[in-house]
PDB file of N, CA and C in Angstrom:
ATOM      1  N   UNK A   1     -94.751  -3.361  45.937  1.00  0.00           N
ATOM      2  CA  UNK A   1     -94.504  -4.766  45.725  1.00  0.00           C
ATOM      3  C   UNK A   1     -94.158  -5.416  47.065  1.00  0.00           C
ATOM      4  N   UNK A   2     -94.603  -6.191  47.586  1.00  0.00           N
ATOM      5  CA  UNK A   2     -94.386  -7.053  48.354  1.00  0.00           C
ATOM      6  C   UNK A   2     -93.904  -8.414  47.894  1.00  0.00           C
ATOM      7  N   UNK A   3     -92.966  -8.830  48.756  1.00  0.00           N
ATOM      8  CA  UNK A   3     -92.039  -9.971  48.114  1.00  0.00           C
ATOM      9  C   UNK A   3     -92.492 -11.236  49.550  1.00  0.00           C
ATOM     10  N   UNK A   4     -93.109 -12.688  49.438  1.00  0.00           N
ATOM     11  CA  UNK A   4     -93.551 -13.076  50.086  1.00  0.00           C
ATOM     12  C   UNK A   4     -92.818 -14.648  50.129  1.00  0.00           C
ATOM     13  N   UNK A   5     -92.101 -14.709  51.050  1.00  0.00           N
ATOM     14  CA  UNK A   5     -90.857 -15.955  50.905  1.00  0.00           C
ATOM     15  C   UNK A   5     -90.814 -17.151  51.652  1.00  0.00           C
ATOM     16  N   UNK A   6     -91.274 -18.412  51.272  1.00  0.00           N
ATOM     17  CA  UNK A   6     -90.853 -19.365  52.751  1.00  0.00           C
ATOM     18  C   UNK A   6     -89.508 -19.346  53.409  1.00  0.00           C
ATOM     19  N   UNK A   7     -89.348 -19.299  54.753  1.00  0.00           N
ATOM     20  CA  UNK A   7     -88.063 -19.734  54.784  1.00  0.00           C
ATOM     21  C   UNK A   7     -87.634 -21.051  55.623  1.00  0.00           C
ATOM     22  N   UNK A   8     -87.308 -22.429  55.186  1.00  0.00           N
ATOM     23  CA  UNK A   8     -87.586 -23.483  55.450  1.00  0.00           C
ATOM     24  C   UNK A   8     -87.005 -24.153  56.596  1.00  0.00           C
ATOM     25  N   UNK A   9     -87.386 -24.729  57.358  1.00  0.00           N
ATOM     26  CA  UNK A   9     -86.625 -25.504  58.434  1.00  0.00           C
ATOM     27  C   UNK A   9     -85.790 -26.804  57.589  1.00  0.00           C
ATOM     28  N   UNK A  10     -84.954 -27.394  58.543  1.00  0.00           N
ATOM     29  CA  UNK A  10     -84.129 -28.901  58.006  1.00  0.00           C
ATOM     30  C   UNK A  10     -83.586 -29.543  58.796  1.00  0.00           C
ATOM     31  N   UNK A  11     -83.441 -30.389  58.893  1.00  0.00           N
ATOM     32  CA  UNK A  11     -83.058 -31.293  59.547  1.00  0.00           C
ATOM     33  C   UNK A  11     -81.519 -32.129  59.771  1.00  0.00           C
ATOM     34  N   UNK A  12     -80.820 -31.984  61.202  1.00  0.00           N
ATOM     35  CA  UNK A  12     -79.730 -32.905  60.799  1.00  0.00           C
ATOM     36  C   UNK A  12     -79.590 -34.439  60.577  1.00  0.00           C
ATOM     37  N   UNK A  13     -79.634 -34.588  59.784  1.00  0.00           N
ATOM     38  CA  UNK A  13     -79.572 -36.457  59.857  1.00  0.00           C
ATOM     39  C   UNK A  13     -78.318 -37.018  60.193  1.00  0.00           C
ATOM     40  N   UNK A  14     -77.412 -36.465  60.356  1.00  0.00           N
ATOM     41  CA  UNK A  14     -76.135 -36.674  60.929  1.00  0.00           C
ATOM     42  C   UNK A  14     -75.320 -35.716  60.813  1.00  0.00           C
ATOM     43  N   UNK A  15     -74.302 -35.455  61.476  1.00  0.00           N
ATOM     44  CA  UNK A  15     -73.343 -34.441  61.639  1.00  0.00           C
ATOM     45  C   UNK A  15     -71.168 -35.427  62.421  1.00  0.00           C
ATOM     46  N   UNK A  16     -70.609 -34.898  61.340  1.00  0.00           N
ATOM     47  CA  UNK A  16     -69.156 -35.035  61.776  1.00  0.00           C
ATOM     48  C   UNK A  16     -68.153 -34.673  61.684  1.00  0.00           C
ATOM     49  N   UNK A  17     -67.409 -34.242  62.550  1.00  0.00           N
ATOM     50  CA  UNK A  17     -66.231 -33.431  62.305  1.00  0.00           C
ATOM     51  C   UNK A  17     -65.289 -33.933  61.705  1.00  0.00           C
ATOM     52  N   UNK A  18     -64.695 -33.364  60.747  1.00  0.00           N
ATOM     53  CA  UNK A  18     -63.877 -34.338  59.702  1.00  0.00           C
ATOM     54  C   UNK A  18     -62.494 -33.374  60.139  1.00  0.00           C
ATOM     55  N   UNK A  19     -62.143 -32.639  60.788  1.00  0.00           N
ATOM     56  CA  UNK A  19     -60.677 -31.894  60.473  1.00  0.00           C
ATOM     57  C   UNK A  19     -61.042 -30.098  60.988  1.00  0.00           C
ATOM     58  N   UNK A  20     -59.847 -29.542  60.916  1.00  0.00           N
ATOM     59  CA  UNK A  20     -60.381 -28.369  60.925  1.00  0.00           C
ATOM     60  C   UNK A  20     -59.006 -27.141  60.097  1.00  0.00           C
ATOM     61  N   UNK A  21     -59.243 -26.190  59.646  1.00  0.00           N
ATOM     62  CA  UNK A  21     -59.204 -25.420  58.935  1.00  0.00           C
ATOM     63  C   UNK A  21     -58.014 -24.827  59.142  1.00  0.00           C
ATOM     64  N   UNK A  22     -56.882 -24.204  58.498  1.00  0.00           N
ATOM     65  CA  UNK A  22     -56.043 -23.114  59.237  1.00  0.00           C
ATOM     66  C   UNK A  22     -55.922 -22.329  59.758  1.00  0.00           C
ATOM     67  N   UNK A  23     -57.819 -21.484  59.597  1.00  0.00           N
ATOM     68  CA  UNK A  23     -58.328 -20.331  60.035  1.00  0.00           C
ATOM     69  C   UNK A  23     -58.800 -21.000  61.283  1.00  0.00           C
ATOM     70  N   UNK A  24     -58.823 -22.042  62.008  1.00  0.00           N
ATOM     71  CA  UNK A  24     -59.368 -22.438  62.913  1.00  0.00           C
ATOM     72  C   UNK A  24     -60.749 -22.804  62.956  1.00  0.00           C
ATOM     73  N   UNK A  25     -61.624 -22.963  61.707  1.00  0.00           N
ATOM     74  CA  UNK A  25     -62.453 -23.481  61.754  1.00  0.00           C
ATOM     75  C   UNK A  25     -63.143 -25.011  61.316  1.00  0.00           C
ATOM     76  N   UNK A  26     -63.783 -25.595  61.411  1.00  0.00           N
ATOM     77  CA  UNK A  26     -63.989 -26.892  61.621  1.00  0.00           C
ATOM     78  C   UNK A  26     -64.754 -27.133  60.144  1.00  0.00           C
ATOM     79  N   UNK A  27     -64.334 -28.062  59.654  1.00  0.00           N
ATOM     80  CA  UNK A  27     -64.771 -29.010  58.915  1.00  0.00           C
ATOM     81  C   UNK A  27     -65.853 -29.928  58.982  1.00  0.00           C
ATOM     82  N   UNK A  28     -67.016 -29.781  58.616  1.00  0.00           N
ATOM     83  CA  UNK A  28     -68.166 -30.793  58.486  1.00  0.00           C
ATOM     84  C   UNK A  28     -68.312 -31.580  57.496  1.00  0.00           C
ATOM     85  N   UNK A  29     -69.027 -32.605  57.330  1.00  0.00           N
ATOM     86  CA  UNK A  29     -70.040 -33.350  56.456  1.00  0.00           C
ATOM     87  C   UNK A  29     -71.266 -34.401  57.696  1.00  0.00           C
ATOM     88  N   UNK A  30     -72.076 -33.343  56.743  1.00  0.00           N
ATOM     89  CA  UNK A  30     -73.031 -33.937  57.354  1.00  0.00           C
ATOM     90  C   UNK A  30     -74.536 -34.073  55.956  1.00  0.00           C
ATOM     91  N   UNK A  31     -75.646 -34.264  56.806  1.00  0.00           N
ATOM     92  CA  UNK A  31     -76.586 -34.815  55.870  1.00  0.00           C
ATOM     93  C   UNK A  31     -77.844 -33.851  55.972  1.00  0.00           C
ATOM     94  N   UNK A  32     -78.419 -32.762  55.524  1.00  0.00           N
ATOM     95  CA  UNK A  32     -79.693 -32.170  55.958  1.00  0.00           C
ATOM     96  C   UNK A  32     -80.740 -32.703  54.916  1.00  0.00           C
ATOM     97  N   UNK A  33     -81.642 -33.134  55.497  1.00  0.00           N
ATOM     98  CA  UNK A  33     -83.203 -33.225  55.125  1.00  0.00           C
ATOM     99  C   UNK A  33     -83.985 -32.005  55.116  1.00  0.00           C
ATOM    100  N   UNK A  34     -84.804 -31.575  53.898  1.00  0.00           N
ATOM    101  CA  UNK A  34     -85.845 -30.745  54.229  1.00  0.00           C
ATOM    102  C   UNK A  34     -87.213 -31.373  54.387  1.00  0.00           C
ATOM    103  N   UNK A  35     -87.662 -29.971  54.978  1.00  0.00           N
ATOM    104  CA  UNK A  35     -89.075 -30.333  56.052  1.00  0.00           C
ATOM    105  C   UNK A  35     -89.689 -29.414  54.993  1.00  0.00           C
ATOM    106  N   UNK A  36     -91.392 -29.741  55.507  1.00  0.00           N
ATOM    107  CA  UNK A  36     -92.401 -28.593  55.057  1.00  0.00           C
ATOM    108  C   UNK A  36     -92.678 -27.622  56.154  1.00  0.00           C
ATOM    109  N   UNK A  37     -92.307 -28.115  57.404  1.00  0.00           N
ATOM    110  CA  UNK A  37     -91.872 -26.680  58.294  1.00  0.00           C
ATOM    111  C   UNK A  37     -91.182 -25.527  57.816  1.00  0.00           C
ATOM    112  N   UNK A  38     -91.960 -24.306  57.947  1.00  0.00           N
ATOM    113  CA  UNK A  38     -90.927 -22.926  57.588  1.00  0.00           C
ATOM    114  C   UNK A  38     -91.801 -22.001  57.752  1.00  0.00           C
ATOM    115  N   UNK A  39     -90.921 -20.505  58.036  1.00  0.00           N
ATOM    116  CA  UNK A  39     -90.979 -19.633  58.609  1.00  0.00           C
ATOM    117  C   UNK A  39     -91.840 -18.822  57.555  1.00  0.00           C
ATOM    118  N   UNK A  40     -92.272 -17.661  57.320  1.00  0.00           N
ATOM    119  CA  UNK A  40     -92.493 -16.804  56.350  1.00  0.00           C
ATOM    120  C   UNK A  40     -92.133 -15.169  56.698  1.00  0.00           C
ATOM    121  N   UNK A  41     -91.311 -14.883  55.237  1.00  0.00           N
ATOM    122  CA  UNK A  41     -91.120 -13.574  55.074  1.00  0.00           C
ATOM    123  C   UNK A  41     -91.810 -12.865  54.366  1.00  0.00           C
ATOM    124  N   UNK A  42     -92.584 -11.417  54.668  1.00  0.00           N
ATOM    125  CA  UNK A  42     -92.979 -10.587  54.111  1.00  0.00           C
ATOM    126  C   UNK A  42     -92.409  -9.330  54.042  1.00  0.00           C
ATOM    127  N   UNK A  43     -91.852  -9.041  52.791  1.00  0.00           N
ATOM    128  CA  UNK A  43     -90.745  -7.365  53.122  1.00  0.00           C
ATOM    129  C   UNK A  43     -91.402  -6.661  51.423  1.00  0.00           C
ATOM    130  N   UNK A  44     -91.437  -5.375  52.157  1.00  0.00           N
ATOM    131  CA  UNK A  44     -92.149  -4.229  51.078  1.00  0.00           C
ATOM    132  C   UNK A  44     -91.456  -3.541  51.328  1.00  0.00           C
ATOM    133  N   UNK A  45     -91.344  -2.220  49.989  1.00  0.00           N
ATOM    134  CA  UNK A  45     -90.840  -0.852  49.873  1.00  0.00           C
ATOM    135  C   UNK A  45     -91.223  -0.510  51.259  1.00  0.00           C
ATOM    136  N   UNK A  46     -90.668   0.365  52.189  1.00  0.00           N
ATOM    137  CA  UNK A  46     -90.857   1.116  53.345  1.00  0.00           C
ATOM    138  C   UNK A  46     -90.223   2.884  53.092  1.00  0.00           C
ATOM    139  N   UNK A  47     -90.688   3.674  53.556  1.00  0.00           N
ATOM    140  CA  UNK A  47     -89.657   5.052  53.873  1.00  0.00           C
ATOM    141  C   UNK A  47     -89.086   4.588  55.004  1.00  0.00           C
ATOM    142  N   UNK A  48     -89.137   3.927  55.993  1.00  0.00           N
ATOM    143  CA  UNK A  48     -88.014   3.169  56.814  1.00  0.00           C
ATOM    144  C   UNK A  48     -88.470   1.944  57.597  1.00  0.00           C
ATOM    145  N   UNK A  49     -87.045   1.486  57.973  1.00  0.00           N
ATOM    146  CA  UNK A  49     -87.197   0.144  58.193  1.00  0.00           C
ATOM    147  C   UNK A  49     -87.989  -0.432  59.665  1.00  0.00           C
ATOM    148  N   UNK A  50     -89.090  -1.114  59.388  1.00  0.00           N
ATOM    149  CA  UNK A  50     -89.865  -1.839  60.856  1.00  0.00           C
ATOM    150  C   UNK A  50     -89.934  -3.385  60.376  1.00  0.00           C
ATOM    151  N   UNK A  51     -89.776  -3.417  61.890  1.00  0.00           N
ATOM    152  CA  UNK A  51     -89.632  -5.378  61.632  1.00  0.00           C
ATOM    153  C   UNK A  51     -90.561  -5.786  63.113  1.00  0.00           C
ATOM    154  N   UNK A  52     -91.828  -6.413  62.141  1.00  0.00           N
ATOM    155  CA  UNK A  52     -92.742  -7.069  62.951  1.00  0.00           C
ATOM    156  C   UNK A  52     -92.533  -8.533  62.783  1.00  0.00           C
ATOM    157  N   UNK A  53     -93.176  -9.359  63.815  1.00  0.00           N
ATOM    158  CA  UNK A  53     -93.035 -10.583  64.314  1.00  0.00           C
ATOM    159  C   UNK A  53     -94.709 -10.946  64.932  1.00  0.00           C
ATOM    160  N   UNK A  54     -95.151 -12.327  64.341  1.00  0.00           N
ATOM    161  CA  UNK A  54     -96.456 -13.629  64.932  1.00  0.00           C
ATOM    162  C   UNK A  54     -95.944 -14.706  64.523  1.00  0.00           C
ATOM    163  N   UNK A  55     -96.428 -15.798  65.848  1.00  0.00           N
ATOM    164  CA  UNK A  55     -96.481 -16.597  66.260  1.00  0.00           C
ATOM    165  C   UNK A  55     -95.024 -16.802  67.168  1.00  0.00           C
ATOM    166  N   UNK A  56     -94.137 -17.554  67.027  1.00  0.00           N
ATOM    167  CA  UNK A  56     -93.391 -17.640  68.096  1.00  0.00           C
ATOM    168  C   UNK A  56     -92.811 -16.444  68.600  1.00  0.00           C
ATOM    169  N   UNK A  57     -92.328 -16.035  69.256  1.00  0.00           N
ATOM    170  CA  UNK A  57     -91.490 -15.290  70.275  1.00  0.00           C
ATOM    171  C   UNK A  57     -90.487 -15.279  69.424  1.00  0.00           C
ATOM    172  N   UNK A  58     -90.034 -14.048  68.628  1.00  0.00           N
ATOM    173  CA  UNK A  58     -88.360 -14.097  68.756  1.00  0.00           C
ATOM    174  C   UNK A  58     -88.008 -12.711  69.199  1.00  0.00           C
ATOM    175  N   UNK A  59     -86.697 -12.581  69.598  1.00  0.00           N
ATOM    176  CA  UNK A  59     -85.447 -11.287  69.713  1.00  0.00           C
ATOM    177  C   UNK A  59     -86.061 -10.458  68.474  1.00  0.00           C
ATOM    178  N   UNK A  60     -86.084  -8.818  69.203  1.00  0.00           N
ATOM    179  CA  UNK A  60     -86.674  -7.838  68.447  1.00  0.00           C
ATOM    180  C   UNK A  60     -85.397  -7.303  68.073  1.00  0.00           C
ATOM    181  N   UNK A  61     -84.562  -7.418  68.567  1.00  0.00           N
ATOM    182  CA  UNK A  61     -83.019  -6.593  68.966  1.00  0.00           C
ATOM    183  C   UNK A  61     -81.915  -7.907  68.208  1.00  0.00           C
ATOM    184  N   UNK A  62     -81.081  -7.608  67.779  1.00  0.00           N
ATOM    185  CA  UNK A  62     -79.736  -8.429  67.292  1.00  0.00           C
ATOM    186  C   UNK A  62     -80.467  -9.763  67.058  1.00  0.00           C
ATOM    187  N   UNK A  63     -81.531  -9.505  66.144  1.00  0.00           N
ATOM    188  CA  UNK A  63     -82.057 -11.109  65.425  1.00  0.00           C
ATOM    189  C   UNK A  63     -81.271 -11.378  63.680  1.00  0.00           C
ATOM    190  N   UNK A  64     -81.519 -11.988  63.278  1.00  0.00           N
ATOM    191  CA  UNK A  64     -80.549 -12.685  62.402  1.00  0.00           C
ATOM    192  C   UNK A  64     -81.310 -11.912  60.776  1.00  0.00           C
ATOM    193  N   UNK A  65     -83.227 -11.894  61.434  1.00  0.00           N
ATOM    194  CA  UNK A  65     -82.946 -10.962  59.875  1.00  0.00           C
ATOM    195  C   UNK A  65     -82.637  -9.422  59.827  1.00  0.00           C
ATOM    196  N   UNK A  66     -82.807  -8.841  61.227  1.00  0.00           N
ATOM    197  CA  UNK A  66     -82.234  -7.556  61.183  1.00  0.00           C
ATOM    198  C   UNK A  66     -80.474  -7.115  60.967  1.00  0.00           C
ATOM    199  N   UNK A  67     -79.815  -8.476  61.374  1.00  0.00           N
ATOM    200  CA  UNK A  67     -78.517  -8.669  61.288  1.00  0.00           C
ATOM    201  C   UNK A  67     -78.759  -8.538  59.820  1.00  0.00           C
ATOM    202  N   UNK A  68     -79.096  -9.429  58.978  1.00  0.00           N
ATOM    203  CA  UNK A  68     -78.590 -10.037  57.717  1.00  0.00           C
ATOM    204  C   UNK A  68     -79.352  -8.386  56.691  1.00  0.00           C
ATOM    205  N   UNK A  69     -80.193  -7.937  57.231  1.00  0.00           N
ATOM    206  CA  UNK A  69     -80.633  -6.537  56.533  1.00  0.00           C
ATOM    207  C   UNK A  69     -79.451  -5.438  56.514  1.00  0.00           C
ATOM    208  N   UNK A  70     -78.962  -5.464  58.163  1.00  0.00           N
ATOM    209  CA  UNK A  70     -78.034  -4.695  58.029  1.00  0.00           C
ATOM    210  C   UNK A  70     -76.414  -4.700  57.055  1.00  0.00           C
ATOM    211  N   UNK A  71     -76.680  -5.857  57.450  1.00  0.00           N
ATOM    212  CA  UNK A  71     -75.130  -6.395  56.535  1.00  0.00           C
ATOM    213  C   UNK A  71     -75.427  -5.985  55.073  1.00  0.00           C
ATOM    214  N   UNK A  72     -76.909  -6.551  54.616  1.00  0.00           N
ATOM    215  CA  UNK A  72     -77.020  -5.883  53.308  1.00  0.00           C
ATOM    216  C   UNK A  72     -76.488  -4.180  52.841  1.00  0.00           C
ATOM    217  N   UNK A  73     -77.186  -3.934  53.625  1.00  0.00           N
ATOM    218  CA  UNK A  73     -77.012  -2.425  53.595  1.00  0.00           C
ATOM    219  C   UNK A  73     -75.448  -1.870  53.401  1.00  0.00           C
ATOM    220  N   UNK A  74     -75.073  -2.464  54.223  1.00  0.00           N
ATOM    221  CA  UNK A  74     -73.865  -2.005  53.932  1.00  0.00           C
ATOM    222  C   UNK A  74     -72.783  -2.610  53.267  1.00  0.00           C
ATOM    223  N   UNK A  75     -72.927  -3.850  52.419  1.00  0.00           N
ATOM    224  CA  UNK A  75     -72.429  -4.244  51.412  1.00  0.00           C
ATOM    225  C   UNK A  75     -72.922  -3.266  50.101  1.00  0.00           C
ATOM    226  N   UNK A  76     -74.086  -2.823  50.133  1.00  0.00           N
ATOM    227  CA  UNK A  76     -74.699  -2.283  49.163  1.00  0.00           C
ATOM    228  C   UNK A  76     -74.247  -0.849  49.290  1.00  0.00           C
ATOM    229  N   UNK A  77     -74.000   0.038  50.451  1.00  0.00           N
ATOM    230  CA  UNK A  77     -73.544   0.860  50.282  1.00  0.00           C
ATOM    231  C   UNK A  77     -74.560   1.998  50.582  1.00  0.00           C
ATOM    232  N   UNK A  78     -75.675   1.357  50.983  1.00  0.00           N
ATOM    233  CA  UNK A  78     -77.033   2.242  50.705  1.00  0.00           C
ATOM    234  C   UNK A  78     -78.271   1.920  51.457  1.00  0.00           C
ATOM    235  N   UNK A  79     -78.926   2.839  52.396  1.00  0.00           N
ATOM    236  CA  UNK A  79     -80.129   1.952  53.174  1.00  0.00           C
ATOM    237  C   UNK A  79     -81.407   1.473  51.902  1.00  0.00           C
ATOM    238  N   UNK A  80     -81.586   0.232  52.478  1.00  0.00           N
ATOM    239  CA  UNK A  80     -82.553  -0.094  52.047  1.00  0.00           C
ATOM    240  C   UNK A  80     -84.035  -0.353  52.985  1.00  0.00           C
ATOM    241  N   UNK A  81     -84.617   0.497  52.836  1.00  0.00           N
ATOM    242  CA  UNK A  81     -85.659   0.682  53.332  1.00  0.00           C
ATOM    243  C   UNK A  81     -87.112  -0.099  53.323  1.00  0.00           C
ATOM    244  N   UNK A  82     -87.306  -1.279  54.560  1.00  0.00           N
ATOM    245  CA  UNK A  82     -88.592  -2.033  54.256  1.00  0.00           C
ATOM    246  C   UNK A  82     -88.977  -2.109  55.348  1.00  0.00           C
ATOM    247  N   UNK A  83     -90.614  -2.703  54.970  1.00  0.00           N
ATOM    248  CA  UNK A  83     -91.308  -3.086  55.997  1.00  0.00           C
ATOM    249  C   UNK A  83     -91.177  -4.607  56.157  1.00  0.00           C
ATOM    250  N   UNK A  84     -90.526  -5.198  57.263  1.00  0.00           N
ATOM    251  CA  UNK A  84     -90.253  -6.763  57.227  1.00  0.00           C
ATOM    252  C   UNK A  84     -91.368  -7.492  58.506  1.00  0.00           C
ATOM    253  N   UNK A  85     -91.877  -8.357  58.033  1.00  0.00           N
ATOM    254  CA  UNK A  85     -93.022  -9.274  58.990  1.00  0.00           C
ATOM    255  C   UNK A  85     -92.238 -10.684  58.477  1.00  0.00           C
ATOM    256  N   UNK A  86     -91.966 -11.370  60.195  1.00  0.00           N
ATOM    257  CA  UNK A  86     -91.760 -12.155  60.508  1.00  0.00           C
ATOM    258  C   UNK A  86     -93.074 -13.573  60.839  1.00  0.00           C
ATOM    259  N   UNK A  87     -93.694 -14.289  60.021  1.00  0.00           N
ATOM    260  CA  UNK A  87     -94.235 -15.206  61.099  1.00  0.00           C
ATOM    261  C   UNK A  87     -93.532 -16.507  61.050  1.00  0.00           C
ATOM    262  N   UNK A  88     -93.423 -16.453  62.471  1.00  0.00           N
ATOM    263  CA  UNK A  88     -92.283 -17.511  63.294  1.00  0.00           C
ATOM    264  C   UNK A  88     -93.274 -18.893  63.730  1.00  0.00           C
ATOM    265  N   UNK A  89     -92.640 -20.004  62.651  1.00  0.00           N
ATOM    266  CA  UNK A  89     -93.392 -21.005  62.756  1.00  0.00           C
ATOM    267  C   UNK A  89     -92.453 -22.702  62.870  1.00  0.00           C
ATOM    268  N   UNK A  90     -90.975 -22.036  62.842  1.00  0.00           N
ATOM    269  CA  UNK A  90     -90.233 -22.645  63.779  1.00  0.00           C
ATOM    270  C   UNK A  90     -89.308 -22.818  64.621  1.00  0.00           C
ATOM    271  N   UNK A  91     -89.722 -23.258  65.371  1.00  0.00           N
ATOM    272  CA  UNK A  91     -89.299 -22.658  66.974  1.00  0.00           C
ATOM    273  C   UNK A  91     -88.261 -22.453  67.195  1.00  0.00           C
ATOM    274  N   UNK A  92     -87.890 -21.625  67.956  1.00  0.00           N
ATOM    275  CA  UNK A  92     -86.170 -20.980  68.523  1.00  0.00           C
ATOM    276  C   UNK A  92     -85.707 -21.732  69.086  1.00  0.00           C
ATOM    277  N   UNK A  93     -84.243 -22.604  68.863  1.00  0.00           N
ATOM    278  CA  UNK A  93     -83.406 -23.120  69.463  1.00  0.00           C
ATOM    279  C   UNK A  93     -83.629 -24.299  68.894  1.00  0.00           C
ATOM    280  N   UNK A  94     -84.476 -24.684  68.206  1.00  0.00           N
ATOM    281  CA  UNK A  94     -85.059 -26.074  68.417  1.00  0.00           C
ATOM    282  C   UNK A  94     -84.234 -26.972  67.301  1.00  0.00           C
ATOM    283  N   UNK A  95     -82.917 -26.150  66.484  1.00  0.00           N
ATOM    284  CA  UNK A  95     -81.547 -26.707  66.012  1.00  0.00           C
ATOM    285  C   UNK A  95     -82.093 -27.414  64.287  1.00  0.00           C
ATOM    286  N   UNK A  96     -83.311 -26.482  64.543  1.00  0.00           N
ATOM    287  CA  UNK A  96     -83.652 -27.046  62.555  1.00  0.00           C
ATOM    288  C   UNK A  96     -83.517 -26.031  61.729  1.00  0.00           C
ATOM    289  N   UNK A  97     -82.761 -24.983  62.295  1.00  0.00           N
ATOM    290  CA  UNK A  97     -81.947 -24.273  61.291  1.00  0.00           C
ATOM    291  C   UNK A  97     -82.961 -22.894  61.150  1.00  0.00           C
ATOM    292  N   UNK A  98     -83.969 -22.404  61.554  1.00  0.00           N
ATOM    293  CA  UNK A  98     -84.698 -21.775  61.359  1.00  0.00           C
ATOM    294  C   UNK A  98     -84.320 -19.731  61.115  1.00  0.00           C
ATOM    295  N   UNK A  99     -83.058 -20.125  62.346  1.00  0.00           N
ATOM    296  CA  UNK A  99     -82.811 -18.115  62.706  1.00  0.00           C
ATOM    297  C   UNK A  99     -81.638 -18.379  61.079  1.00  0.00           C
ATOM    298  N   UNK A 100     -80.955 -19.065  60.435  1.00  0.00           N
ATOM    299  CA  UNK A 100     -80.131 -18.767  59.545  1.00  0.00           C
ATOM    300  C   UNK A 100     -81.187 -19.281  58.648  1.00  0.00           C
ATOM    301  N   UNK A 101     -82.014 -20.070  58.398  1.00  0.00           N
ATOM    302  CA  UNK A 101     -82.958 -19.467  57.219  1.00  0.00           C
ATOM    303  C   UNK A 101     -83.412 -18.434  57.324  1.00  0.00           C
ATOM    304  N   UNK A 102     -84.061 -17.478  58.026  1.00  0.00           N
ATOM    305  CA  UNK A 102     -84.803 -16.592  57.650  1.00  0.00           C
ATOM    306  C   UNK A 102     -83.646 -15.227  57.551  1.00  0.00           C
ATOM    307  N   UNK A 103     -82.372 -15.036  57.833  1.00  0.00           N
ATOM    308  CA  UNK A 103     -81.416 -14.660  57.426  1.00  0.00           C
ATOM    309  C   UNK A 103     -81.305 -14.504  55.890  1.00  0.00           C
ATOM    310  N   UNK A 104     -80.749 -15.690  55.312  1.00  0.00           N
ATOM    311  CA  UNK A 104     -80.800 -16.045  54.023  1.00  0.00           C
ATOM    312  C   UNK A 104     -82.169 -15.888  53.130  1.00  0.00           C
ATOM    313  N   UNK A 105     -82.886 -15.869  53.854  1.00  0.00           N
ATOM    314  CA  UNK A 105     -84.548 -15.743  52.813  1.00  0.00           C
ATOM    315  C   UNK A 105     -84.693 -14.347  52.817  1.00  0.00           C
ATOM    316  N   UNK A 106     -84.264 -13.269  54.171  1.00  0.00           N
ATOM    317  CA  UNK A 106     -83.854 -11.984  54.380  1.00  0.00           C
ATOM    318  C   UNK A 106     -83.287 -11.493  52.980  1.00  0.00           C
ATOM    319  N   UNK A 107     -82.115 -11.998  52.805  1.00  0.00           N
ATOM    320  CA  UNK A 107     -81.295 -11.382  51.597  1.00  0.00           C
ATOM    321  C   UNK A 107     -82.051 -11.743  50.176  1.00  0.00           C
ATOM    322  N   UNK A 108     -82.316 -12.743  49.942  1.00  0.00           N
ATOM    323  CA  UNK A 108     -82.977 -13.002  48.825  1.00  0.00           C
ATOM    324  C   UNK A 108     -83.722 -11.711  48.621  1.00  0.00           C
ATOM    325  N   UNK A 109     -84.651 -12.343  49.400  1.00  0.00           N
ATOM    326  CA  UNK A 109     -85.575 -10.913  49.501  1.00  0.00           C
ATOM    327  C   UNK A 109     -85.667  -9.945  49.181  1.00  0.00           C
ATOM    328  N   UNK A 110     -84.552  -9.161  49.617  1.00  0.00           N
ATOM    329  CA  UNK A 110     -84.373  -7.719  49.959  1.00  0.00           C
ATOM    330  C   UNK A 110     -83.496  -7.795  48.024  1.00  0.00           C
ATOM    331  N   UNK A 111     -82.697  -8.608  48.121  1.00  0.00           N
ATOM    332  CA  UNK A 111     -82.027  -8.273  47.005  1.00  0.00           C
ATOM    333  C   UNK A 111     -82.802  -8.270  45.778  1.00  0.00           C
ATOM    334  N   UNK A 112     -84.127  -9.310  45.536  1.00  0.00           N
ATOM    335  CA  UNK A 112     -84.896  -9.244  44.772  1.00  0.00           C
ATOM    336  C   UNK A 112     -85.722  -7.794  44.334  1.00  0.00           C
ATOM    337  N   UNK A 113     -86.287  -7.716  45.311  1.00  0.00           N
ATOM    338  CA  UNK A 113     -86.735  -5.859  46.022  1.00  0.00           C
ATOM    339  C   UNK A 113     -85.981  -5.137  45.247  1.00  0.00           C
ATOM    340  N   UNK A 114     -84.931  -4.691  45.566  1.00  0.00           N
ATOM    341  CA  UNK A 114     -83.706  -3.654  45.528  1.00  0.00           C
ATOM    342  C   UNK A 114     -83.374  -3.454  44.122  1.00  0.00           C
ATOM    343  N   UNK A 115     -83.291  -4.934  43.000  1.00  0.00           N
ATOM    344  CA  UNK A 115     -82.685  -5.120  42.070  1.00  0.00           C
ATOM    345  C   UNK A 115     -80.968  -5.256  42.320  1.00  0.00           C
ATOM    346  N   UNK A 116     -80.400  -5.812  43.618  1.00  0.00           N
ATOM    347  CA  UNK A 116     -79.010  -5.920  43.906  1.00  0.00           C
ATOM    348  C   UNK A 116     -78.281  -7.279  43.204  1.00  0.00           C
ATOM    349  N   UNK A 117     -78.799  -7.611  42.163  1.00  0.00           N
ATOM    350  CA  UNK A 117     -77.978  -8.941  41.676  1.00  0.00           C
ATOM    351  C   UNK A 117     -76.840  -8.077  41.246  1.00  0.00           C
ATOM    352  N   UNK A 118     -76.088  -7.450  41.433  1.00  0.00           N
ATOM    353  CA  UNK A 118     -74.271  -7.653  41.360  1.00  0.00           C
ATOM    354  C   UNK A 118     -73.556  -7.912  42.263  1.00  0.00           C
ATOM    355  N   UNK A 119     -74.080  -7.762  43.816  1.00  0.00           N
ATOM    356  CA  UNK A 119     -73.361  -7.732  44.963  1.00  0.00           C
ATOM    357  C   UNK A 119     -73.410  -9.694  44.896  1.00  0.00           C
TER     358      UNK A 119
END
């Protein structure tokens, strides 16, 4: 089974710091728009884990869906083993949210795969 996912860019339409937290972190409200810009995930059963990448350039090393795989894993307690293809269709840095979507479309993913709806 292959599991085949957009993962969407967005937009800030405004951003403001309203306060910040006890933990020291900051308080937002802001406004995101979605785009029809987005990334795509492809992740299958694997005997172990490879993570390919087309079109833009990203980090092969400490990228956000190998981060967010790993974290799975070990919330779960258990490797989960896939083949993950990246095509990178919006651009790095470019602040439309793209490396924490494909993070989050990561987990979907994988959790769909796995059958992990209790975690």
């Amino acid at each position: 089974m292959t599991v085949a996912l957009p993962a969407r860019a967005k937009l800030n339409l405004d951003l403001e710091v309203t306060g910040r937290t006890g933990d020291g972190f900051h308080q937002l409200r802001t406004t995101f728009q979605a785009i029809d810009l987005h990334d795509l995930l492809e992740i299958e059963h694997a005997s172990e884990t490879t993570f390919t990448t087309s079109g833009f350039d990203v980090a092969k090393t400490n990228n956000s869906v190998l981060n967010a795989h790993q974290a799975l894993e070990k919330a779960a307690q258990k490797t989960l083993p896939a083949r993950i293809h990246l095509h990178k269709r919006i651009p790095p840095g470019s602040g439309m949210g793209g490396a924490s979507s494909d993070a989050a479309t990561t987990l979907r993913a994988l959790k769909t795969m796995f059958g992990l709806d209790a975690l």
